[in-house]
PDB file of N, CA and C in Angstrom:
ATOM      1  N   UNK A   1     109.539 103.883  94.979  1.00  0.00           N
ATOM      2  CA  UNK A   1     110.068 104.851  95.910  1.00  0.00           C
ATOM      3  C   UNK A   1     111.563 104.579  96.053  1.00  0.00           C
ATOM      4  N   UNK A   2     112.292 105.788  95.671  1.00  0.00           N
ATOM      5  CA  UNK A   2     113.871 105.291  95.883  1.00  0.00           C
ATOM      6  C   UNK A   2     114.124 105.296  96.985  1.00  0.00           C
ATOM      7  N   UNK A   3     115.263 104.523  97.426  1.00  0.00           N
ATOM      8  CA  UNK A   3     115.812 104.448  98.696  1.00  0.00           C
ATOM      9  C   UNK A   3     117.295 104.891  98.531  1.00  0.00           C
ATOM     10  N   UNK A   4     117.965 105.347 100.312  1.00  0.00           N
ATOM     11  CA  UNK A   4     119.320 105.679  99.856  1.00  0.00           C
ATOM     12  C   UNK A   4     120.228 104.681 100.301  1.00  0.00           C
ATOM     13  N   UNK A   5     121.306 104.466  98.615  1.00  0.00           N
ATOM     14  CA  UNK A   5     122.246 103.217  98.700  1.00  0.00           C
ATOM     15  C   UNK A   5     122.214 102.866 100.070  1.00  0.00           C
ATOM     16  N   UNK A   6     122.524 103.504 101.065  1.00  0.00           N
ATOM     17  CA  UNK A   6     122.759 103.253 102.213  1.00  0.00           C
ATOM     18  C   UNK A   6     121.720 103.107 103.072  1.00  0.00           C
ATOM     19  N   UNK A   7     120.630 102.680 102.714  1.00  0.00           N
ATOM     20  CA  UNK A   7     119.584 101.862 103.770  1.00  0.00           C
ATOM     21  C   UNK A   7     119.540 100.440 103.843  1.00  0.00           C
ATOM     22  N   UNK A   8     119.038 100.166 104.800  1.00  0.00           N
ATOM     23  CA  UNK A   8     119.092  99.085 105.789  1.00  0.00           C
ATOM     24  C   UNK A   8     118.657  97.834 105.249  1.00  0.00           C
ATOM     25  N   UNK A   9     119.063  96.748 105.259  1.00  0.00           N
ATOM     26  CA  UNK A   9     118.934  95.287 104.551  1.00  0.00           C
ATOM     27  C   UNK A   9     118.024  94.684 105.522  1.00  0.00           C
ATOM     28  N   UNK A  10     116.667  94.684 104.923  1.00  0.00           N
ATOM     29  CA  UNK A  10     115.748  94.055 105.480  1.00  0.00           C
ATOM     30  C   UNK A  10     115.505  94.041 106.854  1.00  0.00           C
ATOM     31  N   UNK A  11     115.478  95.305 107.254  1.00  0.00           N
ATOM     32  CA  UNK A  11     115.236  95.631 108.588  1.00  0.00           C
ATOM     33  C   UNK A  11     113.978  95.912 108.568  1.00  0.00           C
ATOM     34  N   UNK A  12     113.076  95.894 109.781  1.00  0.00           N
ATOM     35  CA  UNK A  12     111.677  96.119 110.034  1.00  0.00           C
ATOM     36  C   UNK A  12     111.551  97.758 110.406  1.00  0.00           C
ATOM     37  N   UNK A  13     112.266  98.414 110.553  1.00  0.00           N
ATOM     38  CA  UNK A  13     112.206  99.787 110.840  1.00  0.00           C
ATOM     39  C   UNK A  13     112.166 100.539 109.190  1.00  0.00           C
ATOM     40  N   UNK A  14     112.848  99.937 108.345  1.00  0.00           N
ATOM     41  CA  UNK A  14     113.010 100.540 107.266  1.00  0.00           C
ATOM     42  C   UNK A  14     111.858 100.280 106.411  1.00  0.00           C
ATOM     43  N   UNK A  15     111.190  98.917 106.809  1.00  0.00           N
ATOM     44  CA  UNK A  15     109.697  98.482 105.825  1.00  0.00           C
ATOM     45  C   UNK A  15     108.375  99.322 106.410  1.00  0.00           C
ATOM     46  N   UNK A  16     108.621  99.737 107.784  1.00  0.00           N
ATOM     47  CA  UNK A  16     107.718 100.784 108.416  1.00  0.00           C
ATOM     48  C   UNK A  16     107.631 101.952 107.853  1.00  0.00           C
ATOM     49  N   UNK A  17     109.264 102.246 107.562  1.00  0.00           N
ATOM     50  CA  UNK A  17     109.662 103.765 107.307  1.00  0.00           C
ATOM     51  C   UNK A  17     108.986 103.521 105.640  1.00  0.00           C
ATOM     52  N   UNK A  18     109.379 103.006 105.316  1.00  0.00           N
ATOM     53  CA  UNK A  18     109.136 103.014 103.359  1.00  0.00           C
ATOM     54  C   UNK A  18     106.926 102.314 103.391  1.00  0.00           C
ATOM     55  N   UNK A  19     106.683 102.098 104.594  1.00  0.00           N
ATOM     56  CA  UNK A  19     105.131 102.091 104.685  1.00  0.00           C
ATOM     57  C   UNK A  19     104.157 103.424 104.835  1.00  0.00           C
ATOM     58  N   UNK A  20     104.996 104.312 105.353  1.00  0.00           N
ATOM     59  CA  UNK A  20     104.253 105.165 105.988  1.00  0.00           C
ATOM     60  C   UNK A  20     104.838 106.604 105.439  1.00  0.00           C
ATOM     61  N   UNK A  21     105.891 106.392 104.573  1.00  0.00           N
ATOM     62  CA  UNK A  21     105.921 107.035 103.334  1.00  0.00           C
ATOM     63  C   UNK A  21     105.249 106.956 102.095  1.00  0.00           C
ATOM     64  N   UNK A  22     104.942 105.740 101.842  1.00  0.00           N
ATOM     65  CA  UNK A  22     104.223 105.535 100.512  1.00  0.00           C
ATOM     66  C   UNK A  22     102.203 105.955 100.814  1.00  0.00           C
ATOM     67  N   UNK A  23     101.949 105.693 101.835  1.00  0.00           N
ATOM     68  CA  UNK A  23     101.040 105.990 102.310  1.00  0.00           C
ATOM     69  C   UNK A  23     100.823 107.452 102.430  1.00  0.00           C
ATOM     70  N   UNK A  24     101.927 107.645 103.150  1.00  0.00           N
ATOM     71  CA  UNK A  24     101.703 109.451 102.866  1.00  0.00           C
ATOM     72  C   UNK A  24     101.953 110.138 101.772  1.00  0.00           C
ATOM     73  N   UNK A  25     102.269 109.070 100.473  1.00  0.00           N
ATOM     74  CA  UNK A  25     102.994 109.665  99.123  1.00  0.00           C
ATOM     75  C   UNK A  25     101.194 110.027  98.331  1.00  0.00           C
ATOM     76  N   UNK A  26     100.010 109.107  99.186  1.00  0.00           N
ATOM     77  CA  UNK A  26      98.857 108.750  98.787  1.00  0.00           C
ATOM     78  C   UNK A  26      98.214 110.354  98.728  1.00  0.00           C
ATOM     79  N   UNK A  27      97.447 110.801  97.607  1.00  0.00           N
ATOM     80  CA  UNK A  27      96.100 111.769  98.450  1.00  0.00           C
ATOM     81  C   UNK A  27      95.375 111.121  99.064  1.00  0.00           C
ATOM     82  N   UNK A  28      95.046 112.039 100.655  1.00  0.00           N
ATOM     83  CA  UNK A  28      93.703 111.663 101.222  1.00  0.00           C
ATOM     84  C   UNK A  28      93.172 110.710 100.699  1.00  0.00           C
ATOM     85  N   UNK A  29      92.342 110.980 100.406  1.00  0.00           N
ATOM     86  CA  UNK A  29      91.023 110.586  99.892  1.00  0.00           C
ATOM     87  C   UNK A  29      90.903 108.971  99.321  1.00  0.00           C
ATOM     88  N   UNK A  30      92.996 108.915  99.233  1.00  0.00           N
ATOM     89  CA  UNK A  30      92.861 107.247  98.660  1.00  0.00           C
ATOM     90  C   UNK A  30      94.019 106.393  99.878  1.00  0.00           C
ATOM     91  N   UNK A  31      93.259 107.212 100.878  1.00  0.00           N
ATOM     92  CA  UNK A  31      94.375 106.778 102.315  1.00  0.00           C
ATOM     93  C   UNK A  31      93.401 105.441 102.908  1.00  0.00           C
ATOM     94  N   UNK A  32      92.006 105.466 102.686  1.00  0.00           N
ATOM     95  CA  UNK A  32      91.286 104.760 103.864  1.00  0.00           C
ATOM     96  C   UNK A  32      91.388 103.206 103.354  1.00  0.00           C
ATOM     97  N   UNK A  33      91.225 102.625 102.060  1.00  0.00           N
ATOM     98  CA  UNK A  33      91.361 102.167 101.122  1.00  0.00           C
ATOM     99  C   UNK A  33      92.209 101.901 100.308  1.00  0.00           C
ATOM    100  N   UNK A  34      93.347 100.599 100.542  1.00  0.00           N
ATOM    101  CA  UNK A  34      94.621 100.062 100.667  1.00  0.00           C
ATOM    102  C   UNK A  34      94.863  98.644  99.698  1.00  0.00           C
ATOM    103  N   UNK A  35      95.856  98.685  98.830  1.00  0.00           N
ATOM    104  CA  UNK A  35      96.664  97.207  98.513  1.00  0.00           C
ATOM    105  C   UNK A  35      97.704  97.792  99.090  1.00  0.00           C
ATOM    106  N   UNK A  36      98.453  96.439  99.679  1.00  0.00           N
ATOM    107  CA  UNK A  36     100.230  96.597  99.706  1.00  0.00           C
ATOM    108  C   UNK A  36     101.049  95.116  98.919  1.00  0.00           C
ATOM    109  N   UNK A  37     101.275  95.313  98.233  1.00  0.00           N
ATOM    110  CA  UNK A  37     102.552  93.677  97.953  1.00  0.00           C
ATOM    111  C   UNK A  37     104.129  93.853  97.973  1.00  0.00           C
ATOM    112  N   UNK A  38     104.624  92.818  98.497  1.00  0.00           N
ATOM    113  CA  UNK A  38     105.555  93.021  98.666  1.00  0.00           C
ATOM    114  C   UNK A  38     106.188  91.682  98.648  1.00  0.00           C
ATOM    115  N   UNK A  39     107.718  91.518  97.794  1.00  0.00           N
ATOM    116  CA  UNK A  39     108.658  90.283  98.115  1.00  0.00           C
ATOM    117  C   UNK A  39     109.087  89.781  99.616  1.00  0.00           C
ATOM    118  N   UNK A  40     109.987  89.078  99.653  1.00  0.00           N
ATOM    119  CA  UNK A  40     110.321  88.808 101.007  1.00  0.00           C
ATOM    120  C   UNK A  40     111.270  89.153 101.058  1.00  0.00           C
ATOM    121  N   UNK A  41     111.675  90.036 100.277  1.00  0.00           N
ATOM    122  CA  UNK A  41     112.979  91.026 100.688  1.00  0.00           C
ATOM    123  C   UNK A  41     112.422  92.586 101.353  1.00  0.00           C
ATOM    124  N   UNK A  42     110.764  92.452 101.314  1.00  0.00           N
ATOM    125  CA  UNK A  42     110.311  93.334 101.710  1.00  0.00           C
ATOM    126  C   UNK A  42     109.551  93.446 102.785  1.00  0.00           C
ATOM    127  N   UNK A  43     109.644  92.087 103.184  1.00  0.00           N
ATOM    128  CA  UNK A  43     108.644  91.704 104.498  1.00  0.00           C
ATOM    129  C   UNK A  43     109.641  91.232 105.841  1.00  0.00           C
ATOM    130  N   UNK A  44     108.459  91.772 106.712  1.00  0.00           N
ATOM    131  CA  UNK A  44     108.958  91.277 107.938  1.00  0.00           C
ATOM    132  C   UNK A  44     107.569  91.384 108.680  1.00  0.00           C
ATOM    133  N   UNK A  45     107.943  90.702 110.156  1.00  0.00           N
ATOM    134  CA  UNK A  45     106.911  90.289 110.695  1.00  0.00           C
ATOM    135  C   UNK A  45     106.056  91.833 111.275  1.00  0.00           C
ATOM    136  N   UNK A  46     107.025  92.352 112.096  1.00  0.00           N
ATOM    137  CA  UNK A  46     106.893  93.437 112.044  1.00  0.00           C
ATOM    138  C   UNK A  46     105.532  94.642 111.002  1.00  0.00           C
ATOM    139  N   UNK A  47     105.831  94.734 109.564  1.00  0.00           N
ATOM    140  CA  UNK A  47     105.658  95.079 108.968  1.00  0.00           C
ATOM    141  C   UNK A  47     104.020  94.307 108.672  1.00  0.00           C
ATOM    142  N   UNK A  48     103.691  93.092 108.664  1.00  0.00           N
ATOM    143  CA  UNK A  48     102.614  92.582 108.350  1.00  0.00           C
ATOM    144  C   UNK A  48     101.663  92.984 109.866  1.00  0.00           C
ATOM    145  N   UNK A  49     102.309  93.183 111.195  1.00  0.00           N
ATOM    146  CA  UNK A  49     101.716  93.860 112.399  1.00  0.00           C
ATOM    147  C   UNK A  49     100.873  94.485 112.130  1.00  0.00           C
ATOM    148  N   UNK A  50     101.905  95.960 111.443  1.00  0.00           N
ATOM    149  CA  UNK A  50     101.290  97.103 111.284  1.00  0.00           C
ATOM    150  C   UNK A  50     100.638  96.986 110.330  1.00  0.00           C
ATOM    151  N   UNK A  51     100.386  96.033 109.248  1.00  0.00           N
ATOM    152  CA  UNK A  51      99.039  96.261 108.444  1.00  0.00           C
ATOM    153  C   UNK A  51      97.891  96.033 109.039  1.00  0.00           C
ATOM    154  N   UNK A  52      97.971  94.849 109.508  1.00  0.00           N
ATOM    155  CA  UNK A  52      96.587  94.308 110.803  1.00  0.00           C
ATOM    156  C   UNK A  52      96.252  95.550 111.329  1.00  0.00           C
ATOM    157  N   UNK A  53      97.066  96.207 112.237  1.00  0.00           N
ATOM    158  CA  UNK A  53      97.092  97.377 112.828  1.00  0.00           C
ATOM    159  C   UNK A  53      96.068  98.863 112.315  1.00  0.00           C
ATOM    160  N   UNK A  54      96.637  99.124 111.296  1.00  0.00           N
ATOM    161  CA  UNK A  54      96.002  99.795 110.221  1.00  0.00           C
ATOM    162  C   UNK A  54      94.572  99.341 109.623  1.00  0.00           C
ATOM    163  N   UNK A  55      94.517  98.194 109.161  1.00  0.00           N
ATOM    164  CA  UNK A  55      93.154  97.757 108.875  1.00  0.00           C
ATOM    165  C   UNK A  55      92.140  97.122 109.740  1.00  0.00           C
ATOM    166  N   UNK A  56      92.864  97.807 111.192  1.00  0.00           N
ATOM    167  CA  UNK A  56      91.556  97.353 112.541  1.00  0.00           C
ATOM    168  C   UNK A  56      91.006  98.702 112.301  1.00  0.00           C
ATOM    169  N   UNK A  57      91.453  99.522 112.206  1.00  0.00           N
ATOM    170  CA  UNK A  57      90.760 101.071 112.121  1.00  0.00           C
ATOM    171  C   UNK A  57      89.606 101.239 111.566  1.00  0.00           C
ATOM    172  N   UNK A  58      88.608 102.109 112.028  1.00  0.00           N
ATOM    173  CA  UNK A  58      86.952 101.622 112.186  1.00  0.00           C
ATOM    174  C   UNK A  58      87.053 103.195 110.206  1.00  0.00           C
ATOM    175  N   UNK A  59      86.308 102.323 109.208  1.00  0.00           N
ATOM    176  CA  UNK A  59      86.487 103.350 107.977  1.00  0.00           C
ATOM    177  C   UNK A  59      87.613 103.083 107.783  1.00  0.00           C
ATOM    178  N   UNK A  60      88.867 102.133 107.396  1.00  0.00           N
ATOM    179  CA  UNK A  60      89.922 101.875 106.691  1.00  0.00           C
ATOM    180  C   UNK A  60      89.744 100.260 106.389  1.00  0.00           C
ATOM    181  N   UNK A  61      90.193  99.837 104.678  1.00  0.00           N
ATOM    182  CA  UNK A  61      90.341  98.633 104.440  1.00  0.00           C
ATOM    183  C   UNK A  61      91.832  99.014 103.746  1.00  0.00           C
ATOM    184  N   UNK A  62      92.954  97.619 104.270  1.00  0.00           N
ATOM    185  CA  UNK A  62      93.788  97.036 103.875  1.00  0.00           C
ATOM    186  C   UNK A  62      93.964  95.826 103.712  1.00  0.00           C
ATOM    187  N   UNK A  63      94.440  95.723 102.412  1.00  0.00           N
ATOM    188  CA  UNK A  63      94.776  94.560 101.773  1.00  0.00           C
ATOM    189  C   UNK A  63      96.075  94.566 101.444  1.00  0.00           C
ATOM    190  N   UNK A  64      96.425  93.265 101.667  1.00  0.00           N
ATOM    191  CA  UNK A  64      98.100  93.300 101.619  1.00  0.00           C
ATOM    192  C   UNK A  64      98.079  91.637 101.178  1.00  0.00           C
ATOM    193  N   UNK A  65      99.888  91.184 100.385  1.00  0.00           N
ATOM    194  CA  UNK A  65     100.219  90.082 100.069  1.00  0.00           C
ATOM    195  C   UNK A  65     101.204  90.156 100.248  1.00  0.00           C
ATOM    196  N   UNK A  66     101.863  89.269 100.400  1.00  0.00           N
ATOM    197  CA  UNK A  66     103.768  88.940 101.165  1.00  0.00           C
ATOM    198  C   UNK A  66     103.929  87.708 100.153  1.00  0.00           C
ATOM    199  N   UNK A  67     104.524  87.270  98.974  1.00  0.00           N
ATOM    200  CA  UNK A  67     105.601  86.649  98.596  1.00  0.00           C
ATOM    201  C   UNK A  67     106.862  86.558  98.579  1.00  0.00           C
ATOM    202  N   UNK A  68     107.295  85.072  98.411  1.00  0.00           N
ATOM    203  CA  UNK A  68     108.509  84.535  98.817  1.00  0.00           C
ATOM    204  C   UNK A  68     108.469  83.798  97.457  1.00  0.00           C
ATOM    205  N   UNK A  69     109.671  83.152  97.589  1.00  0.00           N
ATOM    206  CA  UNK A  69     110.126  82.018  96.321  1.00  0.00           C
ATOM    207  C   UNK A  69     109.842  81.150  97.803  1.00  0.00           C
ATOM    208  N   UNK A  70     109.488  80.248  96.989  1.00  0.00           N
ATOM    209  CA  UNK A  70     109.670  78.578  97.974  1.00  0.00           C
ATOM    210  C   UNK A  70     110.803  78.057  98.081  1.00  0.00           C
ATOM    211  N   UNK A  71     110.980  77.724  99.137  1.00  0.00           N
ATOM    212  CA  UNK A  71     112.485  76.424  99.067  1.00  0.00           C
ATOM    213  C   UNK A  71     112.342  75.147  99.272  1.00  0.00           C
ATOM    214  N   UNK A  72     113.337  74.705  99.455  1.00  0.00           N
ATOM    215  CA  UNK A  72     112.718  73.086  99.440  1.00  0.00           C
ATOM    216  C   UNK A  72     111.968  72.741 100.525  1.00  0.00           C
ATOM    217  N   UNK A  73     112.092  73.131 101.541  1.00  0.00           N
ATOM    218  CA  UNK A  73     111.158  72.836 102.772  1.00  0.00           C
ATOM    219  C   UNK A  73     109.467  72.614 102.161  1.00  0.00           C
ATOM    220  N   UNK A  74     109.593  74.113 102.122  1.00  0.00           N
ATOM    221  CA  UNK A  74     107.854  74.183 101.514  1.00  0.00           C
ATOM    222  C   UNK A  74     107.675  73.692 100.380  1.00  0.00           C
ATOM    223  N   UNK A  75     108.472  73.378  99.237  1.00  0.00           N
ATOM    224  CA  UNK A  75     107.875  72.362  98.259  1.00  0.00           C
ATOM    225  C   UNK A  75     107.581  70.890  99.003  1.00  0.00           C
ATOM    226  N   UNK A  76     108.984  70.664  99.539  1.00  0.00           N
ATOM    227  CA  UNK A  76     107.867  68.748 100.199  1.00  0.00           C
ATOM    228  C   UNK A  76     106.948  69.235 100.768  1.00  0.00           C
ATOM    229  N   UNK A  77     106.834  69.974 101.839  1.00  0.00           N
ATOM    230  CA  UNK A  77     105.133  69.681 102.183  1.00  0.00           C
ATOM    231  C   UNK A  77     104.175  70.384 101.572  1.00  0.00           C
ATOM    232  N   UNK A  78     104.094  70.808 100.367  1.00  0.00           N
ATOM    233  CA  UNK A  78     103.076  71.591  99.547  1.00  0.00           C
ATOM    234  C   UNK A  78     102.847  69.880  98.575  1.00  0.00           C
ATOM    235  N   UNK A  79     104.009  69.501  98.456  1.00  0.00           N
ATOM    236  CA  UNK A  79     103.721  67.876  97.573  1.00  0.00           C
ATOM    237  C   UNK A  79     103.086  67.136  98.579  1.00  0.00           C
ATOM    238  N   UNK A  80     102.731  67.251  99.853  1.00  0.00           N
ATOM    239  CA  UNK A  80     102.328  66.209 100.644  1.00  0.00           C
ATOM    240  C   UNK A  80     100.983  66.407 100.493  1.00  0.00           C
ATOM    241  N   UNK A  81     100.031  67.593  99.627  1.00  0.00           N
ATOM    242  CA  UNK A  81      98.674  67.972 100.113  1.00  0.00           C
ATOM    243  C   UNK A  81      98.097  67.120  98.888  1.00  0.00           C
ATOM    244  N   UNK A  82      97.169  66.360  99.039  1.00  0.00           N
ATOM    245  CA  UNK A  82      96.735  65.928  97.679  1.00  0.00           C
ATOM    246  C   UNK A  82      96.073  66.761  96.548  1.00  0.00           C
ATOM    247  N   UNK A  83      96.146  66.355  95.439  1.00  0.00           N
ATOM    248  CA  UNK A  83      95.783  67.261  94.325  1.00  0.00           C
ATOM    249  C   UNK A  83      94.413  67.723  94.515  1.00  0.00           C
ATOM    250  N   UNK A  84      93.650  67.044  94.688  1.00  0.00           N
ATOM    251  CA  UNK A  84      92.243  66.804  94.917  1.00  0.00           C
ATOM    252  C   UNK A  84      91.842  68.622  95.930  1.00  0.00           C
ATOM    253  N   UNK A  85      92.667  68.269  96.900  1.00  0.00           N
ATOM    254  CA  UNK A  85      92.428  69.229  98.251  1.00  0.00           C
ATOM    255  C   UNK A  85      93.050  70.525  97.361  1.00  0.00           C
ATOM    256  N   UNK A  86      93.843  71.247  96.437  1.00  0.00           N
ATOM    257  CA  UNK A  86      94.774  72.021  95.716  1.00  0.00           C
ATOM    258  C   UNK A  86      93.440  72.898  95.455  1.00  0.00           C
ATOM    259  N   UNK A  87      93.785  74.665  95.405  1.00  0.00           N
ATOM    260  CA  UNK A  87      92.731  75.183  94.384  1.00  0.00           C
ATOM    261  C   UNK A  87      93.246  76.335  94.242  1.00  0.00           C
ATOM    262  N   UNK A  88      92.751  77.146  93.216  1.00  0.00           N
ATOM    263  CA  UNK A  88      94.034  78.450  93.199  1.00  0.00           C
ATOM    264  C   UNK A  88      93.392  79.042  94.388  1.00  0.00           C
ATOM    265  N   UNK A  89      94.057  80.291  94.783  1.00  0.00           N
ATOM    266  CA  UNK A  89      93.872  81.086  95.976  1.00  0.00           C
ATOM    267  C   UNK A  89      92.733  82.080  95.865  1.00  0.00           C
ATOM    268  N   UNK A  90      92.020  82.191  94.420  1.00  0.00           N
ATOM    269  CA  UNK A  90      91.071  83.615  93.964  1.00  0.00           C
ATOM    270  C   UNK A  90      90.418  83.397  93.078  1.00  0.00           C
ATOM    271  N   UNK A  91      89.173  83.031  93.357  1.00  0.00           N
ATOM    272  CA  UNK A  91      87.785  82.808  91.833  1.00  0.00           C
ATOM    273  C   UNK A  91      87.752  83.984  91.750  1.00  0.00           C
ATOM    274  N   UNK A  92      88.087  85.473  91.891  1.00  0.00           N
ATOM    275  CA  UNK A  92      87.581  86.674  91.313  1.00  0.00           C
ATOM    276  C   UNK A  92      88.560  86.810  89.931  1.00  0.00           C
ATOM    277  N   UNK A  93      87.914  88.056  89.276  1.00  0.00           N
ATOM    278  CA  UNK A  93      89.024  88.097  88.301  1.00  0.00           C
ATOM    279  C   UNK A  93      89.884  89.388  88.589  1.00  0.00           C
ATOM    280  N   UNK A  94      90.555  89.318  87.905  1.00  0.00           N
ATOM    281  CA  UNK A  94      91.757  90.066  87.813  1.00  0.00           C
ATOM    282  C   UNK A  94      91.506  91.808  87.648  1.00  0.00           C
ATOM    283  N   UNK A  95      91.755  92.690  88.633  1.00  0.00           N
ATOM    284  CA  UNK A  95      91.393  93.751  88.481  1.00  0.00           C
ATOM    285  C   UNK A  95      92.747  95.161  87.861  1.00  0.00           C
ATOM    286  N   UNK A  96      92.138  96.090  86.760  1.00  0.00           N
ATOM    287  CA  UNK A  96      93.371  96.748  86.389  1.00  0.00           C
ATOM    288  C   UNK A  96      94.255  97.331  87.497  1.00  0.00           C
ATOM    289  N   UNK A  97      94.810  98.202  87.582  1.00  0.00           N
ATOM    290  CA  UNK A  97      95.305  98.691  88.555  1.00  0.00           C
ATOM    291  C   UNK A  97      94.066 100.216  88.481  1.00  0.00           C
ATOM    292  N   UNK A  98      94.354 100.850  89.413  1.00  0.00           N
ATOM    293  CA  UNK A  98      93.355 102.405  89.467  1.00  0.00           C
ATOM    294  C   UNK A  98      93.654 102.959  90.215  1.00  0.00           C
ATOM    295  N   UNK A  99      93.068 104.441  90.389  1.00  0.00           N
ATOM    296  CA  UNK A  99      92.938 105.062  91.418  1.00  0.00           C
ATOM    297  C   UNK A  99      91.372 105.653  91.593  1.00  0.00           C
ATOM    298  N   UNK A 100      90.916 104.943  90.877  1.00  0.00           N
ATOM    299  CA  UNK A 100      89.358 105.091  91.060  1.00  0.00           C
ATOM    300  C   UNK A 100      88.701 105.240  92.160  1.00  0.00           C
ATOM    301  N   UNK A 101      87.837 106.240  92.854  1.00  0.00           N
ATOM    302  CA  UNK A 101      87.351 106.057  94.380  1.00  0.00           C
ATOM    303  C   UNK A 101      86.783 104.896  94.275  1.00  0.00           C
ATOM    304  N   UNK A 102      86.820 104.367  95.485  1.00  0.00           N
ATOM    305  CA  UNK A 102      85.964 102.754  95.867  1.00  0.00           C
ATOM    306  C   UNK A 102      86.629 101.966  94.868  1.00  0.00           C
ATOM    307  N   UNK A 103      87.932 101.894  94.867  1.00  0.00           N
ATOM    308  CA  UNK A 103      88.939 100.782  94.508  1.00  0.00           C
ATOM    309  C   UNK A 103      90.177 101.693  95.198  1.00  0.00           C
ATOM    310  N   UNK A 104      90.977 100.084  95.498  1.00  0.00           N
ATOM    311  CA  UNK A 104      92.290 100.317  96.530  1.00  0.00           C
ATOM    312  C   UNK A 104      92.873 100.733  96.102  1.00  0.00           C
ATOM    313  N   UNK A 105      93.918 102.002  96.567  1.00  0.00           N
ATOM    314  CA  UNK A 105      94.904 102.388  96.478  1.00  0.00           C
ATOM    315  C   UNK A 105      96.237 101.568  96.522  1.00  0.00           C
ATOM    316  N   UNK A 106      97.190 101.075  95.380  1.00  0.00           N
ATOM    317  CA  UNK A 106      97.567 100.181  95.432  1.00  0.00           C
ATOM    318  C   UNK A 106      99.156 100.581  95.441  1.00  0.00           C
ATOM    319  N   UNK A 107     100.217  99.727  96.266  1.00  0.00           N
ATOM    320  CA  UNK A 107     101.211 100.168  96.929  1.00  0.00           C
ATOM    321  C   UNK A 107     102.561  99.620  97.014  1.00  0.00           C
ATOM    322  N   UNK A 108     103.371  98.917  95.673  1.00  0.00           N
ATOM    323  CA  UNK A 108     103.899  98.654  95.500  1.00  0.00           C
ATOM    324  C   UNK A 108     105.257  98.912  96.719  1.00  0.00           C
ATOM    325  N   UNK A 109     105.651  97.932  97.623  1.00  0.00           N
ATOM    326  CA  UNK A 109     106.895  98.119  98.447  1.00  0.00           C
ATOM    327  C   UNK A 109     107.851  97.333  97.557  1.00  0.00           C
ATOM    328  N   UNK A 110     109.413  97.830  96.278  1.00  0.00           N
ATOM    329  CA  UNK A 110     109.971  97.056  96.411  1.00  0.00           C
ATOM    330  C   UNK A 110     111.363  97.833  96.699  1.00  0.00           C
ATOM    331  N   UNK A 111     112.313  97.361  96.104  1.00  0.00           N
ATOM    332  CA  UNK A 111     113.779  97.402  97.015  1.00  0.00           C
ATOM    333  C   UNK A 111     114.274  98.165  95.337  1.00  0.00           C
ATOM    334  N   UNK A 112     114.942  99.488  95.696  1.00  0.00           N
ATOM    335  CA  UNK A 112     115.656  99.749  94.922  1.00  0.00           C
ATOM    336  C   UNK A 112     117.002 100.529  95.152  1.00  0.00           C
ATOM    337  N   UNK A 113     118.303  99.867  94.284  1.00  0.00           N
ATOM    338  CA  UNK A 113     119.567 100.559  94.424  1.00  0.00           C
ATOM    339  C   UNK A 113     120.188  99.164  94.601  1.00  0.00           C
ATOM    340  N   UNK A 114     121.486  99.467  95.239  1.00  0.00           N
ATOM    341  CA  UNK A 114     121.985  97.978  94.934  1.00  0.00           C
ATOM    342  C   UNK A 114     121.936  97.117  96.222  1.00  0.00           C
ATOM    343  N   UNK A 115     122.034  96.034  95.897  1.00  0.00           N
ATOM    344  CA  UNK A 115     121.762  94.208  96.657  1.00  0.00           C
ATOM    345  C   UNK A 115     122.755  94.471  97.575  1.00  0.00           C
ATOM    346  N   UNK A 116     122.897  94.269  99.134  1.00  0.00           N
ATOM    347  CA  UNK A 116     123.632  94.202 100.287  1.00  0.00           C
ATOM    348  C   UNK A 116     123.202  93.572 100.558  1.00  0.00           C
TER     349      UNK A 116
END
């Protein structure tokens, strides 16, 4: 979804605004039934609210992921956990992308135009 040069640097009004556009960019029918991912140039706290928000709704599932790069903070204490305790995050496998009914509508939030 393009944005204009002149929108807002990681503001929570603008990750709402570019949420509830892409959502409405959705047909129906693949509104109830949700992925969202997004960098941390795309997140805010705000923004992870309103997913909770959205996927309390009685007949709607959302699924959402928020990555970051790590910094050094969270590498020492990710080295402090022992290996043993470590496991990936998902025994399922890997699903294509779709728009298949009864698979999520999936919702790419990222940042486009130039870096401010």
């Amino acid at each position: 979804m393009l944005r204009p040069g002149s929108a807002g640097s990681n503001t929570a009004a603008d990750h709402l605004r570019l949420l509830r556009e892409a959502i409405g960019a959705l047909p129906p029918a693949f509104r109830r039934k949700i992925m969202v991912t997004c960098d941390g140039a795309g997140a805010s706290h705000e923004l992870v609210k309103e997913l909770d928000r959205l996927a309390s709704r009685h007949g709607y599932q959302v699924t959402y992921s928020v990555g970051w790069a790590l910094g050094a903070r969270e590498r020492a204490v990710i080295g402090k956990v022992p290996e043993a305790a470590r496991k990936p995050p998902s025994t399922g496998k890997a699903r294509s992308a779709s728009a298949a009914p009864g698979r999520p509508a999936r919702i790419r939030a990222a940042r486009t135009g130039p870096a401010g």
